[in-house]
C-alpha atoms as a PDB file:
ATOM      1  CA  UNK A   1     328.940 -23.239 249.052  1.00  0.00           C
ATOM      2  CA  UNK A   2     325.948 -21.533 250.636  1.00  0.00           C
ATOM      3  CA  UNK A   3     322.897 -20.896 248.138  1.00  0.00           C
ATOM      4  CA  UNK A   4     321.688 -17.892 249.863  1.00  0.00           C
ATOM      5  CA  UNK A   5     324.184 -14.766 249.678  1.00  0.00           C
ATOM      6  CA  UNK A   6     323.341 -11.456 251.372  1.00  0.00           C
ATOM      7  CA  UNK A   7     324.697  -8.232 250.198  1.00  0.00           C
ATOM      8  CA  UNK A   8     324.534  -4.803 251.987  1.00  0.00           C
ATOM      9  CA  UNK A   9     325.285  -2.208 249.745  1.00  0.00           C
ATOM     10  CA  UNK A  10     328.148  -3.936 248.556  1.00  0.00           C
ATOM     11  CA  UNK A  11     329.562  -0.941 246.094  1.00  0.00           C
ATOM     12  CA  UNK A  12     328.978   1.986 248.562  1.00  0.00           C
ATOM     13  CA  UNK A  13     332.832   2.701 249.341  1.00  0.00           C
ATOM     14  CA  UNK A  14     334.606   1.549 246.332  1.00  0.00           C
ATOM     15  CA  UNK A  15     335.344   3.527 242.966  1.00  0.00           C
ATOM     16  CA  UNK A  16     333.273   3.433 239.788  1.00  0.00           C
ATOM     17  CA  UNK A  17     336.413   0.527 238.409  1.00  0.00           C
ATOM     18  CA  UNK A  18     335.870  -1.597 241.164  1.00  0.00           C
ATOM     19  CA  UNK A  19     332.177  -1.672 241.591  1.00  0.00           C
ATOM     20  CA  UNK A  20     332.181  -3.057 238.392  1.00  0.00           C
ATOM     21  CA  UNK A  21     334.490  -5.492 238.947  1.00  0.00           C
ATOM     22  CA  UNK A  22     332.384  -6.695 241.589  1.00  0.00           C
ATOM     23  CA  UNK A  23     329.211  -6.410 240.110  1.00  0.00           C
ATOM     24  CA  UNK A  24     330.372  -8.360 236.729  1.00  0.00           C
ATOM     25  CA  UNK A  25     332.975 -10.472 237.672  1.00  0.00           C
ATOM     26  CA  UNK A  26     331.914 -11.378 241.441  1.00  0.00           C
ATOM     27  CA  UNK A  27     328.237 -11.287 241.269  1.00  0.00           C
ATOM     28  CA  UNK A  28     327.392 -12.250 238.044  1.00  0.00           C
ATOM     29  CA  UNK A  29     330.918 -14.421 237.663  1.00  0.00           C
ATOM     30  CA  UNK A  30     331.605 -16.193 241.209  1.00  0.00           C
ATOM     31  CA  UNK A  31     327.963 -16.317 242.188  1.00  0.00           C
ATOM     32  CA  UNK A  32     326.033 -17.128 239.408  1.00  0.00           C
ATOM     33  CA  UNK A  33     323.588 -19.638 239.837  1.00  0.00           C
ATOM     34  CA  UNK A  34     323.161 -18.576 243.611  1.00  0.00           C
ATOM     35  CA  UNK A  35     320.303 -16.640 245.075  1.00  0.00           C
ATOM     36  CA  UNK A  36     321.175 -13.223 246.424  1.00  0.00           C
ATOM     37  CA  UNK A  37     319.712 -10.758 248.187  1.00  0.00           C
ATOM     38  CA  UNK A  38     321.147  -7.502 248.299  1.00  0.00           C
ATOM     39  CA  UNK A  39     320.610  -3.872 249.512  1.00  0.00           C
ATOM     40  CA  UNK A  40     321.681  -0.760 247.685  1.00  0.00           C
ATOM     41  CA  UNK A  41     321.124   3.138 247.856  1.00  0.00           C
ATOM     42  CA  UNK A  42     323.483   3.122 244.084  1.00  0.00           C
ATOM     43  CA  UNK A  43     321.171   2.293 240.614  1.00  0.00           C
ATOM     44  CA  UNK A  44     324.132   0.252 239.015  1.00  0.00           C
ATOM     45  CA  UNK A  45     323.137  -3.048 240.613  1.00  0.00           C
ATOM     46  CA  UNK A  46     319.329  -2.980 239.538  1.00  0.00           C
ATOM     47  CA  UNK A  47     321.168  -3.485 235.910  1.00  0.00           C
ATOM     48  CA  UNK A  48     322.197  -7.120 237.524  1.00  0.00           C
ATOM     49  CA  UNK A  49     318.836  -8.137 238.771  1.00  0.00           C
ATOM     50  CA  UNK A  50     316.003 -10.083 238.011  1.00  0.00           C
ATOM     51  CA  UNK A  51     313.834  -9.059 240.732  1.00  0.00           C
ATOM     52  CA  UNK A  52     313.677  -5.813 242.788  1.00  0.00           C
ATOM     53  CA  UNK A  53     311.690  -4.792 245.493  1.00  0.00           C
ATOM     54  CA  UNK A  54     311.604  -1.175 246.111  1.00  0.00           C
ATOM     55  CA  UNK A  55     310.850  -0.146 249.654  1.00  0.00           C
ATOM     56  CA  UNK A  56     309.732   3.292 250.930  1.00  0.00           C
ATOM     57  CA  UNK A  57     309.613   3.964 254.851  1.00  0.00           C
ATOM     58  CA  UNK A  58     309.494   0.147 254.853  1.00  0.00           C
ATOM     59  CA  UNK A  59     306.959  -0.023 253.219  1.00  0.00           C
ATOM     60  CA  UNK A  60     307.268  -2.363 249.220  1.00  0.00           C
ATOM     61  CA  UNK A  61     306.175   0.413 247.150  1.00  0.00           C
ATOM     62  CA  UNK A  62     307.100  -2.006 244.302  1.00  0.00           C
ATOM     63  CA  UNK A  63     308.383  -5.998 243.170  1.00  0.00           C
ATOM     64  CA  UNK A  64     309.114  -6.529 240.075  1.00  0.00           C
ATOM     65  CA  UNK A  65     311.870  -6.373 237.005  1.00  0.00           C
ATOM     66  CA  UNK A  66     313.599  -3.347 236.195  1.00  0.00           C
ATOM     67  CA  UNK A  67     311.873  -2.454 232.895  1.00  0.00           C
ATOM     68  CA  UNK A  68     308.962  -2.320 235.084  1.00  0.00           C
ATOM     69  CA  UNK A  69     310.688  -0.192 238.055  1.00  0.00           C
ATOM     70  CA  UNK A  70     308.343   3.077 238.270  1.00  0.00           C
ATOM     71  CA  UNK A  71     311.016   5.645 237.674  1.00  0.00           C
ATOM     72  CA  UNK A  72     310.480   7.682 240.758  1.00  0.00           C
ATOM     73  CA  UNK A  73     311.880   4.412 242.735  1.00  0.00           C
ATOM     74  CA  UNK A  74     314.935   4.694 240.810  1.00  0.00           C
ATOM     75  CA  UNK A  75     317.825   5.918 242.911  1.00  0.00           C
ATOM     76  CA  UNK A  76     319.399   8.987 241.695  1.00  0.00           C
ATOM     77  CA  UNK A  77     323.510   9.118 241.876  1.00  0.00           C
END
């Protein structure tokens, strides 16, 4: 029931099937509505955000949606 949800790197270990799974039916499905917050080194989940924040050397390098996303922030896989 918690609004808040924090996600680190939630795909990282699973398969290309599963990460899906998660990122449609869990995220967007079973949390919908919440706010979450989540880290990722994979560029699937920018696809399911509204916001992103792109960080370099801890440092925000960017915030903003994806269509804005400067392409040189977008991870490579």
């Amino acid at each position: 029931g918690a609004p808040l949800i924090l996600l680190d790197d939630p795909i990282s270990a699973v398969d290309a099937h599963v990460a899906k799974h998660l990122l449609e039916k869990c995220i967007r499905g079973y949390l919908k509505g919440k706010t979450i917050i989540q880290t990722s080194h994979h560029p699937k989940p920018l696809d399911y955000a509204d916001n992103i924040i792109a960080l370099n050397a801890g440092e925000q390098v960017f915030q903003g949606p994806l269509k804005d996303l400067p392409e040189q922030y977008v991870p490579v896989m």
